[in-house]
C-alpha atoms as a PDB file:
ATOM      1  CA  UNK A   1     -27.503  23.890  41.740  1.00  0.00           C
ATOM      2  CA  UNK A   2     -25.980  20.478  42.154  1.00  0.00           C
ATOM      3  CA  UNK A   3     -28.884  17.450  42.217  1.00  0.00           C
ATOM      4  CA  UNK A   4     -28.616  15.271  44.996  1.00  0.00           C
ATOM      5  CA  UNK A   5     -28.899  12.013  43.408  1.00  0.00           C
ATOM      6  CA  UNK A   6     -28.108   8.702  45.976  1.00  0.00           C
ATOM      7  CA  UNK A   7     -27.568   6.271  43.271  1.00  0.00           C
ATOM      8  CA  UNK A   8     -24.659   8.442  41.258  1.00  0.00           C
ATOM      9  CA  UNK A   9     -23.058   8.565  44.822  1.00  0.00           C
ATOM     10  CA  UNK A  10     -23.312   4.758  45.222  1.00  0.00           C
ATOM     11  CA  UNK A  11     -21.895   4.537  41.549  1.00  0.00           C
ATOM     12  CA  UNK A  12     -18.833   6.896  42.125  1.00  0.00           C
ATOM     13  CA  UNK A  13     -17.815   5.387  45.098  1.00  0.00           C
ATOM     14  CA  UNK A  14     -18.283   1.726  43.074  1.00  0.00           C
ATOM     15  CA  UNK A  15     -15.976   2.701  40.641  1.00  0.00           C
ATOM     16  CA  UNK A  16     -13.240   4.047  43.135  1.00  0.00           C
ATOM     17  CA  UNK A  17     -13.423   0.862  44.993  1.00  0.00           C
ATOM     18  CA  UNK A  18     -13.208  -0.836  42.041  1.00  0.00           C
ATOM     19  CA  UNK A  19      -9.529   1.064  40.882  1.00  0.00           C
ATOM     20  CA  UNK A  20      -8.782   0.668  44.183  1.00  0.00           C
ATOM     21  CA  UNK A  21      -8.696  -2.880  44.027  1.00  0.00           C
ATOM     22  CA  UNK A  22      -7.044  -2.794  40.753  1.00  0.00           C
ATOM     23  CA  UNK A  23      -4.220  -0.942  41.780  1.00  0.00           C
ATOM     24  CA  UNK A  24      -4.145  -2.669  45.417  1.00  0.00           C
ATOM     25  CA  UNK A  25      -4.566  -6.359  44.573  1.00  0.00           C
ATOM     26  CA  UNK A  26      -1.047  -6.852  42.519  1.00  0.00           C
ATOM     27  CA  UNK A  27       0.655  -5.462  45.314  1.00  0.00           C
ATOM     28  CA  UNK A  28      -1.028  -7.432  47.762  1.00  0.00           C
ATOM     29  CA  UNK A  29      -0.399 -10.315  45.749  1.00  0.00           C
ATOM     30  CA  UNK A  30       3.540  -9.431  45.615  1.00  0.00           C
ATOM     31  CA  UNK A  31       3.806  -9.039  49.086  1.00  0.00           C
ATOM     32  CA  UNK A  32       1.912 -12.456  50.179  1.00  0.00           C
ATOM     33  CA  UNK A  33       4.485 -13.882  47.630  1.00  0.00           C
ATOM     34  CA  UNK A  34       7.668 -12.580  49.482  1.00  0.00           C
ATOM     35  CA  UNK A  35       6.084 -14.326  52.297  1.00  0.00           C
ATOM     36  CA  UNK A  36       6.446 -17.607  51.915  1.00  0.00           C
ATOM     37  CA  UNK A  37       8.673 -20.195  50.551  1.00  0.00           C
ATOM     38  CA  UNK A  38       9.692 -20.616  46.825  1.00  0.00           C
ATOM     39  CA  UNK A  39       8.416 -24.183  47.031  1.00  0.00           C
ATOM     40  CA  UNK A  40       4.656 -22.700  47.980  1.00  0.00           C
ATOM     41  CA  UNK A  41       4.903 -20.057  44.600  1.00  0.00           C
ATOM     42  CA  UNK A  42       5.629 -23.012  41.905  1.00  0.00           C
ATOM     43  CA  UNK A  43       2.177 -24.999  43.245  1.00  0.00           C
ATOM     44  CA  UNK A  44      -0.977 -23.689  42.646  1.00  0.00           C
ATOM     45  CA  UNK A  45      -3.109 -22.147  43.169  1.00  0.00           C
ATOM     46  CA  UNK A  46      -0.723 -18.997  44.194  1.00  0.00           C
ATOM     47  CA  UNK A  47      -1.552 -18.104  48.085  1.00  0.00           C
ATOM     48  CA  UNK A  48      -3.533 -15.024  49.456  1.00  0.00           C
ATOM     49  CA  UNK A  49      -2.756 -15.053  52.777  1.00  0.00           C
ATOM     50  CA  UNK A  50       0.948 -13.717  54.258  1.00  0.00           C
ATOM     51  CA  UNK A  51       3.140 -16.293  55.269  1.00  0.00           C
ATOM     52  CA  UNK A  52       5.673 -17.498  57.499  1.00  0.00           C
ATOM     53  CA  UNK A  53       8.787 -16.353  55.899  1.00  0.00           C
ATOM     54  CA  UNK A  54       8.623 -12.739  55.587  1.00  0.00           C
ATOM     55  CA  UNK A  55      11.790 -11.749  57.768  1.00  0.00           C
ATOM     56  CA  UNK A  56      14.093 -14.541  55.990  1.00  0.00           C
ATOM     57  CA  UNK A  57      12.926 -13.707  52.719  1.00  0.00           C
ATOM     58  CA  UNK A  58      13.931 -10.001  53.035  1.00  0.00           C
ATOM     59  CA  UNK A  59      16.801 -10.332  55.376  1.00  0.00           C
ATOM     60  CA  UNK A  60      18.397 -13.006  52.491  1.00  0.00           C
ATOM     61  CA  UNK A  61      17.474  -9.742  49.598  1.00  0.00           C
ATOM     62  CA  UNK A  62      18.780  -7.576  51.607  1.00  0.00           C
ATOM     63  CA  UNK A  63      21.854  -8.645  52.731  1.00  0.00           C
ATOM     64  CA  UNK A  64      22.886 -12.471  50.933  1.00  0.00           C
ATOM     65  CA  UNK A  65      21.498 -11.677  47.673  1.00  0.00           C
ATOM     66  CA  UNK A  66      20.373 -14.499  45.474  1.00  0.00           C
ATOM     67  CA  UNK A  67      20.220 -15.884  41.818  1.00  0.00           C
ATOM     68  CA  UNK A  68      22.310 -15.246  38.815  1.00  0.00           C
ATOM     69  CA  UNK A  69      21.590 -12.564  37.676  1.00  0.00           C
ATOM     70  CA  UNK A  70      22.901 -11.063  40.686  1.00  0.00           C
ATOM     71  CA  UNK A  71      25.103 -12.080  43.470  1.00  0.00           C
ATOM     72  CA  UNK A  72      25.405  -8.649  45.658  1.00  0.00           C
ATOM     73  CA  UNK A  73      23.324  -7.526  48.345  1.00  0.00           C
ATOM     74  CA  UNK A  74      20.373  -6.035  47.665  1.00  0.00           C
ATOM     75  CA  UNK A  75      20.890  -3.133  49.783  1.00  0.00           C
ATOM     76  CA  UNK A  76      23.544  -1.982  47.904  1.00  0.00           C
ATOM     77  CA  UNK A  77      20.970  -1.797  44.644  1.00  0.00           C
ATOM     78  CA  UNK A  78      18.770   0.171  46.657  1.00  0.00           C
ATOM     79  CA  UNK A  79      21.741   2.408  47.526  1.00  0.00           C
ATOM     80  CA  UNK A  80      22.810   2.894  43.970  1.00  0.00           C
ATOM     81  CA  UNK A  81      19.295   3.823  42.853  1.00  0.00           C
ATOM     82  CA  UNK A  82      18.901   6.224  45.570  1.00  0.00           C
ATOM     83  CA  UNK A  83      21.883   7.977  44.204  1.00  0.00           C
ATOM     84  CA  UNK A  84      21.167   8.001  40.645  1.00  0.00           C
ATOM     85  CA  UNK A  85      17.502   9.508  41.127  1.00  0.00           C
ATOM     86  CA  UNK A  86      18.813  11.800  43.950  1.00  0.00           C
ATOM     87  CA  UNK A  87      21.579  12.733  42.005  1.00  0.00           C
ATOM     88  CA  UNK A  88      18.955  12.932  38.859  1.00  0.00           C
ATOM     89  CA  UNK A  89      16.428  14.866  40.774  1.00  0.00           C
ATOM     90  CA  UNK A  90      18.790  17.551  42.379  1.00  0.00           C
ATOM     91  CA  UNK A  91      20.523  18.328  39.026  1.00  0.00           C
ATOM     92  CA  UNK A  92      17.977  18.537  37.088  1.00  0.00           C
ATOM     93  CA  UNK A  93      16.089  21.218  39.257  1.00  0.00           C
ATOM     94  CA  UNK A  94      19.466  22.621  39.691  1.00  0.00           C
ATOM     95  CA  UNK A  95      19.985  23.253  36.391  1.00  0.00           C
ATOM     96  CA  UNK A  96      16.799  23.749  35.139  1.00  0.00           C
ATOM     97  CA  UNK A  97      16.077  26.687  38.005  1.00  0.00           C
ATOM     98  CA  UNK A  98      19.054  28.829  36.933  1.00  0.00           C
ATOM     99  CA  UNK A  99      18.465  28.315  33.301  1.00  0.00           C
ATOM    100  CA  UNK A 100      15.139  29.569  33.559  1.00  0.00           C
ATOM    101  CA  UNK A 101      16.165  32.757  36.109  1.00  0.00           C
ATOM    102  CA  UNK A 102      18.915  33.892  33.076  1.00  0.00           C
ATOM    103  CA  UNK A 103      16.884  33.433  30.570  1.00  0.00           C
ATOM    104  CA  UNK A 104      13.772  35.651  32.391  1.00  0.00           C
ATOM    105  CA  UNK A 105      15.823  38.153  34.215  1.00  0.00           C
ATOM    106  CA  UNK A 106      18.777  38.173  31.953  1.00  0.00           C
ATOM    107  CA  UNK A 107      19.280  40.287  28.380  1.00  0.00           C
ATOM    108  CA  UNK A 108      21.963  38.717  26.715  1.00  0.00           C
ATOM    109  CA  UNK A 109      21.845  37.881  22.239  1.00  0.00           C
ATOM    110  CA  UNK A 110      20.165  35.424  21.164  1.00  0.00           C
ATOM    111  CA  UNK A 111      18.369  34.905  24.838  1.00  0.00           C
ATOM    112  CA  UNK A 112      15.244  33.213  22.919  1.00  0.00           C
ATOM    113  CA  UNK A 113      17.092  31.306  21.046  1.00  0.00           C
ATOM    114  CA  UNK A 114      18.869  29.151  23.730  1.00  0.00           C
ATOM    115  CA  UNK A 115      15.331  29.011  25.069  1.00  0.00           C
ATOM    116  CA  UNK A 116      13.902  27.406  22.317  1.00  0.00           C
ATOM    117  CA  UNK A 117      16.953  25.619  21.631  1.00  0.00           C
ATOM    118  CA  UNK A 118      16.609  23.451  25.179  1.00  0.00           C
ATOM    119  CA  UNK A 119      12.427  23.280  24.754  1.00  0.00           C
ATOM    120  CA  UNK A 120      13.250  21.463  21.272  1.00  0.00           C
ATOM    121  CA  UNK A 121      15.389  18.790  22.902  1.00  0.00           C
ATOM    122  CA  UNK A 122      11.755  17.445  24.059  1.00  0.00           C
ATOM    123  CA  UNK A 123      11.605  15.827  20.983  1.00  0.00           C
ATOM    124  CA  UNK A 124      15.063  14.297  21.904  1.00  0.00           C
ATOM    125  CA  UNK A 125      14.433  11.589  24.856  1.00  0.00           C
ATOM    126  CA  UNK A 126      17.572   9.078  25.825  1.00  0.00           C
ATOM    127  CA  UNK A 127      16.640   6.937  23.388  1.00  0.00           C
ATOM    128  CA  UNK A 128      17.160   8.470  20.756  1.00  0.00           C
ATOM    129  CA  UNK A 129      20.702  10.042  21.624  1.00  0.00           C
ATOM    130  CA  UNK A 130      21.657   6.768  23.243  1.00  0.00           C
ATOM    131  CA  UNK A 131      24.701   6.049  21.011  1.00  0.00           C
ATOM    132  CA  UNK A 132      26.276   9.234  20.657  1.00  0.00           C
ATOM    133  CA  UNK A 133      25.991   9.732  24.550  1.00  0.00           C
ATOM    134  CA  UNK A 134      26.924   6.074  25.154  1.00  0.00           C
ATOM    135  CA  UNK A 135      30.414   7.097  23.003  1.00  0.00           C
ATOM    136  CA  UNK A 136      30.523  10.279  24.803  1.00  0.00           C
ATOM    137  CA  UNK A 137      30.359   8.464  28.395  1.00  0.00           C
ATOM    138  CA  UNK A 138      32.562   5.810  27.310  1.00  0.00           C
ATOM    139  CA  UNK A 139      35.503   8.318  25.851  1.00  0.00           C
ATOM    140  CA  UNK A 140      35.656  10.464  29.244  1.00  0.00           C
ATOM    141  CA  UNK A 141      36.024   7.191  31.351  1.00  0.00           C
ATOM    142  CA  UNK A 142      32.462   6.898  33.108  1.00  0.00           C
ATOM    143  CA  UNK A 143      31.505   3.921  32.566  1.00  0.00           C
ATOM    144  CA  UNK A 144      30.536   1.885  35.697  1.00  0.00           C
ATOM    145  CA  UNK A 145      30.127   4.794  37.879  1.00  0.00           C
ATOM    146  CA  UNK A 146      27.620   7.326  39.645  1.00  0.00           C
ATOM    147  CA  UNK A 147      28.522   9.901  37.653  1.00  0.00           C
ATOM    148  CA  UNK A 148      28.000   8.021  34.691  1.00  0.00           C
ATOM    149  CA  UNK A 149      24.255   6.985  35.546  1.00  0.00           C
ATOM    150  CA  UNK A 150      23.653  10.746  36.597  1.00  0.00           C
ATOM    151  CA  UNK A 151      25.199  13.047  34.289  1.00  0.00           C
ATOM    152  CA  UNK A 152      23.839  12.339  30.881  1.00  0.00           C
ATOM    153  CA  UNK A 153      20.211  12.325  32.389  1.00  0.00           C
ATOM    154  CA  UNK A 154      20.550  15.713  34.237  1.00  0.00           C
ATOM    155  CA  UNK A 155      19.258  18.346  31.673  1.00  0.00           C
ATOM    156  CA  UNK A 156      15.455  19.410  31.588  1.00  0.00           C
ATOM    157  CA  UNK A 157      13.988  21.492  29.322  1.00  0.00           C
ATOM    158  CA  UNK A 158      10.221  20.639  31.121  1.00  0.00           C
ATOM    159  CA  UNK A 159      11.674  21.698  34.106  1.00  0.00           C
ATOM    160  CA  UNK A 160      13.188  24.769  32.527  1.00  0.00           C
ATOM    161  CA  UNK A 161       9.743  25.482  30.818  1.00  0.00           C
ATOM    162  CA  UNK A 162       7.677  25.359  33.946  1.00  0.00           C
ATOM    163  CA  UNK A 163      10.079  27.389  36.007  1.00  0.00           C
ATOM    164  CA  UNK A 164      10.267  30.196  33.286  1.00  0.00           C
ATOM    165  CA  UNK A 165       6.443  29.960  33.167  1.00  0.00           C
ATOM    166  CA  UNK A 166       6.637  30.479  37.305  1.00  0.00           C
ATOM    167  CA  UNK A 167       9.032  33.224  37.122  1.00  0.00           C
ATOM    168  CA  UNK A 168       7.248  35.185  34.242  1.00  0.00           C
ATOM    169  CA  UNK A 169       4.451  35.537  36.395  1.00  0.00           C
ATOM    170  CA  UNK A 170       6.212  37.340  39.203  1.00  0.00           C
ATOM    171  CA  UNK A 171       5.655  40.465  38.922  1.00  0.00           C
ATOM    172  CA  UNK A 172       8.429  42.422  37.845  1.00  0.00           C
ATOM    173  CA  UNK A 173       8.119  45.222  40.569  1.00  0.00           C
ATOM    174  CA  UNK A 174       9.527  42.722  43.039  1.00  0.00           C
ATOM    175  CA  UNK A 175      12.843  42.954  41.140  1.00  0.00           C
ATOM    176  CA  UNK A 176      12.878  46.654  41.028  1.00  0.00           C
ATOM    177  CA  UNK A 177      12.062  46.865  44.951  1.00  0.00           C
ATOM    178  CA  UNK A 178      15.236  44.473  45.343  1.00  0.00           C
ATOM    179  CA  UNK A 179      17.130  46.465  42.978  1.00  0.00           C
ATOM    180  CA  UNK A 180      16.767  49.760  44.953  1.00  0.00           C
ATOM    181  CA  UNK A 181      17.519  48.173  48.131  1.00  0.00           C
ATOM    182  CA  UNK A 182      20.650  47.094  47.132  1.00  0.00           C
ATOM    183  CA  UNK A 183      20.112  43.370  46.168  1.00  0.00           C
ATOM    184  CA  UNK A 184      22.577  41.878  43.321  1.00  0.00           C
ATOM    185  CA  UNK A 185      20.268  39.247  40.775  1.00  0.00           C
ATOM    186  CA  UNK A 186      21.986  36.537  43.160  1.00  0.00           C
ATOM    187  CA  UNK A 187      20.264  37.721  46.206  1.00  0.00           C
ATOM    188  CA  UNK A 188      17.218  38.174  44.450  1.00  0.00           C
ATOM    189  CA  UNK A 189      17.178  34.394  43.253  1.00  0.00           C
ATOM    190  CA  UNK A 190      18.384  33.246  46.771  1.00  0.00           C
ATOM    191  CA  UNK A 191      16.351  35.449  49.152  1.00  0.00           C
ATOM    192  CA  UNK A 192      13.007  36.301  46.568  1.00  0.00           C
ATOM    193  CA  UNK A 193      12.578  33.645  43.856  1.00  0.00           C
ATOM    194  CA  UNK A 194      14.033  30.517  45.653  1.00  0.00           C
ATOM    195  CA  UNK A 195      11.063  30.384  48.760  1.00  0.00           C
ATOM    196  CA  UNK A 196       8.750  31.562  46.183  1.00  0.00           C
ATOM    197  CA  UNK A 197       9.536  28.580  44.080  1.00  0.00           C
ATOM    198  CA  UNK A 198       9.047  25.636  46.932  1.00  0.00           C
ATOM    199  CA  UNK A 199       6.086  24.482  45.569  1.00  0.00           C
ATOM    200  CA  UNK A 200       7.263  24.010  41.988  1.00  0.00           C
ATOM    201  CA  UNK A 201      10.793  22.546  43.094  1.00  0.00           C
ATOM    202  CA  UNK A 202       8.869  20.002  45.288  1.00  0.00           C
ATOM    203  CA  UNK A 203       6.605  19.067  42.641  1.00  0.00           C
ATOM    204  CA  UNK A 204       9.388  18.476  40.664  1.00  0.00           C
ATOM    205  CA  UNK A 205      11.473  16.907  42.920  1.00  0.00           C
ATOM    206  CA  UNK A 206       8.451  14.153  43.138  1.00  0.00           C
ATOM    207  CA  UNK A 207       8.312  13.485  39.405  1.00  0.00           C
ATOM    208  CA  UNK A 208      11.990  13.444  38.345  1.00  0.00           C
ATOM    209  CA  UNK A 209      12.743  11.020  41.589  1.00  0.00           C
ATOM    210  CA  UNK A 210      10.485   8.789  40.198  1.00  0.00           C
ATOM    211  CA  UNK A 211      11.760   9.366  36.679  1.00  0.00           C
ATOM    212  CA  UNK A 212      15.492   8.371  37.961  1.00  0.00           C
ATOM    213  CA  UNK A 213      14.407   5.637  40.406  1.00  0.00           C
ATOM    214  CA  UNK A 214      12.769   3.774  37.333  1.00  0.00           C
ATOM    215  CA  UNK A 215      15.567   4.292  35.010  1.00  0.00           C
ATOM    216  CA  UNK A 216      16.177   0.837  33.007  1.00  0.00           C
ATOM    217  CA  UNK A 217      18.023   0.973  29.504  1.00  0.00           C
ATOM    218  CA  UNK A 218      20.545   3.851  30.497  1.00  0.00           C
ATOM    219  CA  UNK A 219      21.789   1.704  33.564  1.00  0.00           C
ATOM    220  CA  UNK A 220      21.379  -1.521  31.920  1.00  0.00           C
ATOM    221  CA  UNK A 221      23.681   0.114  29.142  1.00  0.00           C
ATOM    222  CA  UNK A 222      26.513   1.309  30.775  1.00  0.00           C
ATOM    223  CA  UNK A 223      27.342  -0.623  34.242  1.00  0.00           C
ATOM    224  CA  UNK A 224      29.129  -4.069  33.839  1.00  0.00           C
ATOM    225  CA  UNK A 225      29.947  -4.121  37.535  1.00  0.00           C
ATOM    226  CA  UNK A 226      27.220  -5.799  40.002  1.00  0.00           C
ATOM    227  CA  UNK A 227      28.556  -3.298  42.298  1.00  0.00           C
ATOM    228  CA  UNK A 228      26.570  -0.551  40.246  1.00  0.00           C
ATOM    229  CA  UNK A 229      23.625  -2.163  39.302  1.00  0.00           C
ATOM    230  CA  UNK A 230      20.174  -0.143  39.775  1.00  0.00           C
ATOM    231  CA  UNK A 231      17.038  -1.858  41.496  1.00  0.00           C
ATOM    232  CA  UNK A 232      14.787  -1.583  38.471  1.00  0.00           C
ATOM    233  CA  UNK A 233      17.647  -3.765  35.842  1.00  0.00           C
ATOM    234  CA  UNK A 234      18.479  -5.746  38.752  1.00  0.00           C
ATOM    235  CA  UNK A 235      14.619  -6.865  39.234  1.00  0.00           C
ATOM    236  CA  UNK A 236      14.375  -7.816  35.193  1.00  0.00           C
ATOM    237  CA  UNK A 237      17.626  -9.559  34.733  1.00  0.00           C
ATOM    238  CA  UNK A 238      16.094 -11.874  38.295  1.00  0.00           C
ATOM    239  CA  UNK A 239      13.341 -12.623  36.249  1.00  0.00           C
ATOM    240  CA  UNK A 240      15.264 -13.252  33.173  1.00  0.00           C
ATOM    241  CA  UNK A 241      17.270 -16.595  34.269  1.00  0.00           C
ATOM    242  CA  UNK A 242      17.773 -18.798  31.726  1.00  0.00           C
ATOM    243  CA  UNK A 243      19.000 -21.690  33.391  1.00  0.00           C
ATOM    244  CA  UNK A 244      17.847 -22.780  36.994  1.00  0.00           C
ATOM    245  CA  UNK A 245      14.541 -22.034  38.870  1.00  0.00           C
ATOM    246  CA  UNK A 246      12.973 -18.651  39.173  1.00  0.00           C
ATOM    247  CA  UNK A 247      12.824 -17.471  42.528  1.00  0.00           C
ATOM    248  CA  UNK A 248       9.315 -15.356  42.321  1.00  0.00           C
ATOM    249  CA  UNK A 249       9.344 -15.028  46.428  1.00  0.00           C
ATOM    250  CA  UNK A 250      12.518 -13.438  46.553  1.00  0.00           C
ATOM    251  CA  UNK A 251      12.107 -11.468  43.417  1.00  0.00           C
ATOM    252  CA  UNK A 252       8.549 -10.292  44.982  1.00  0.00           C
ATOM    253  CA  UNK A 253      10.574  -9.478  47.802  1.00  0.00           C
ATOM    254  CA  UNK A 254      12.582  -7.125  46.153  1.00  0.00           C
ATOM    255  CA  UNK A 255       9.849  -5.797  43.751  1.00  0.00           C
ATOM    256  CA  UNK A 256       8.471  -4.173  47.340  1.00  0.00           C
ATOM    257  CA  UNK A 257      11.395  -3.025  48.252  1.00  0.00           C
ATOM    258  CA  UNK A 258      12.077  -1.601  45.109  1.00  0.00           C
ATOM    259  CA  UNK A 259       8.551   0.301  45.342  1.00  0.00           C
ATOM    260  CA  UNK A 260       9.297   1.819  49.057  1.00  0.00           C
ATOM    261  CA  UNK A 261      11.483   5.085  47.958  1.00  0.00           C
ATOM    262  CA  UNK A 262       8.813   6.580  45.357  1.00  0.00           C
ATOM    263  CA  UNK A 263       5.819   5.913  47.321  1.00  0.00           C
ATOM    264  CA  UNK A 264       7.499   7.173  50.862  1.00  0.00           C
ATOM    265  CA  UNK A 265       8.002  10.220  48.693  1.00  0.00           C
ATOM    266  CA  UNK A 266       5.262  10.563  47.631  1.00  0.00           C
ATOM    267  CA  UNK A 267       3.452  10.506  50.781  1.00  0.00           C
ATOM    268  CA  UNK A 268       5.630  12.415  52.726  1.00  0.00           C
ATOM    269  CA  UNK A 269       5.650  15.339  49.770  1.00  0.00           C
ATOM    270  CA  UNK A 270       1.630  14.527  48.680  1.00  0.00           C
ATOM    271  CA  UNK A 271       0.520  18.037  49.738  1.00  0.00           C
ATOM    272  CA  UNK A 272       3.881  19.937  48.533  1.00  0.00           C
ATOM    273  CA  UNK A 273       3.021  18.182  45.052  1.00  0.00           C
ATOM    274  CA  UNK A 274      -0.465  19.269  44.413  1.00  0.00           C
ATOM    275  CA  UNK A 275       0.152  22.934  45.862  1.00  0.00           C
ATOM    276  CA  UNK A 276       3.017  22.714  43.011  1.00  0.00           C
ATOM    277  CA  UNK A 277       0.870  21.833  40.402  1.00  0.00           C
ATOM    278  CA  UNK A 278      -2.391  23.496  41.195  1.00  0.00           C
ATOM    279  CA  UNK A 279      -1.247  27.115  42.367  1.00  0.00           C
ATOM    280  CA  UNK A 280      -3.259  29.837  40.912  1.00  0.00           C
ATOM    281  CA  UNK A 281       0.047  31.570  39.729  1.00  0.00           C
ATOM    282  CA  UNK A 282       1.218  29.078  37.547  1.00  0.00           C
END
């Protein structure tokens, strides 16, 4: 039986106003900033109430650009973001999903092997292969280009883990009911394992968008061209400027925008993500 205690009540809901306003006060704090003139951010003390200058502020990110560190419109950034963690996000699930459905449903030699094989490249992050995949990009000619930013960063052996997991706990009579009537293993994956999986892929699809949109050193490594810069490198090198006057309310400006995507995501996918992660079957 559960105590009914008033003051542990009072307490909890303390602390979770308390994180509240540590998570909600920065951004509040970046978007009064992208409110007002650059003049107003260089005097303090630093303003908590919006200003004036909200639709010229964005409308000169979005489509002037500013500093230089960047001269492009910011809308383009945006755009090339959206493809790499699309691009990121799709492949990897992609990938991972049929990986996972040959290595379950599939007896071919050495099937454990390649399993093992991918779940050991966990101990292999971007980092650490950074050279020889930066000479490998370089030597087929993708340098400064989507495919480039999305290819070397499309293989998952988490997301091949948890989608083996999933599809080791079907049960394996629902294979041998679509055997006998007649379904080929592509049918089965299309028409059985595919809407069983929704939960999983969207769950997935949450964290590896996130993983792509905030992608720094891998971008920052191979595009030269402003024209394929990513929001997250673009935001540091603003920051960055050696020579000249920071621009903090345009930067803050795009630092929102920059955050839109993932949490828009996230909120339109919040229920799809828990049921993914919380299902009794996994």
């Amino acid at each position: 039986m559960v105590e009914n205690r008033p003051w542990l009540t009072v307490l909890s809901h303390l602390v979770l106003l308390a994180g509240c306003l540590v998570i909600v006060l920065p951004v509040w704090v970046a978007f009064v900033a992208s409110t007002h003139e650059a003049a107003t951010m260089l005097r303090p003390p630093a303003p908590m109430i919006p200003g004036t200058h909200l639709l010229d502020n964005y409308a000169t990110v979005l489509f002037e650009g500013f500093g230089q560190a960047s001269r492009v419109p910011q809308w383009l950034v945006l755009f090339n973001s959206l493809v790499m963690a699309l691009g990121i996000t799709i492949g990897k699930i992609a990938i991972s999903i049929t990986a996972a459905f040959a290595i379950v449903y599939f007896r071919f030699p050495l099937r454990m092997t390649c399993f093992w094989l991918i779940f050991v490249t966990l101990m292999l992050p971007v980092e650490v292969r950074i050279v020889p995949t930066f000479s490998v990009v370089a030597s087929l000619g993708m340098l400064d280009s989507y495919a480039g930013l999305i290819i070397p960063l499309i293989a998952s052996a988490t997301a091949t883990f948890l989608f083996r997991q999933f599809f080791l706990s079907v049960p394996d009579e629902m294979a041998e009911a679509a055997r006998v009537d007649g379904a080929g293993p592509l049918r089965f994956f299309r028409d059985i394992l595919l809407p069983m999986s929704r939960n999983s892929i969207a769950a997935l699809f949450v964290i590896q968008f996130i993983y792509g949109w905030n992608q720094h050193l891998w971008p920052l490594l191979i595009t030269t061209k402003e024209s394929f810069y990513t929001i997250v490198m673009t935001v540091s090198r603003q920051a960055n400027v050696q020579d000249g006057v920071v621009q903090w309310n345009l930067i803050m400006a795009l630092g929102i925008l920059a955050m839109l995507p993932p949490v828009l995501v996230i909120v339109f996918m919040q229920r799809q993500f828990v049921r993914g992660l919380t299902d009794t079957e996994k």
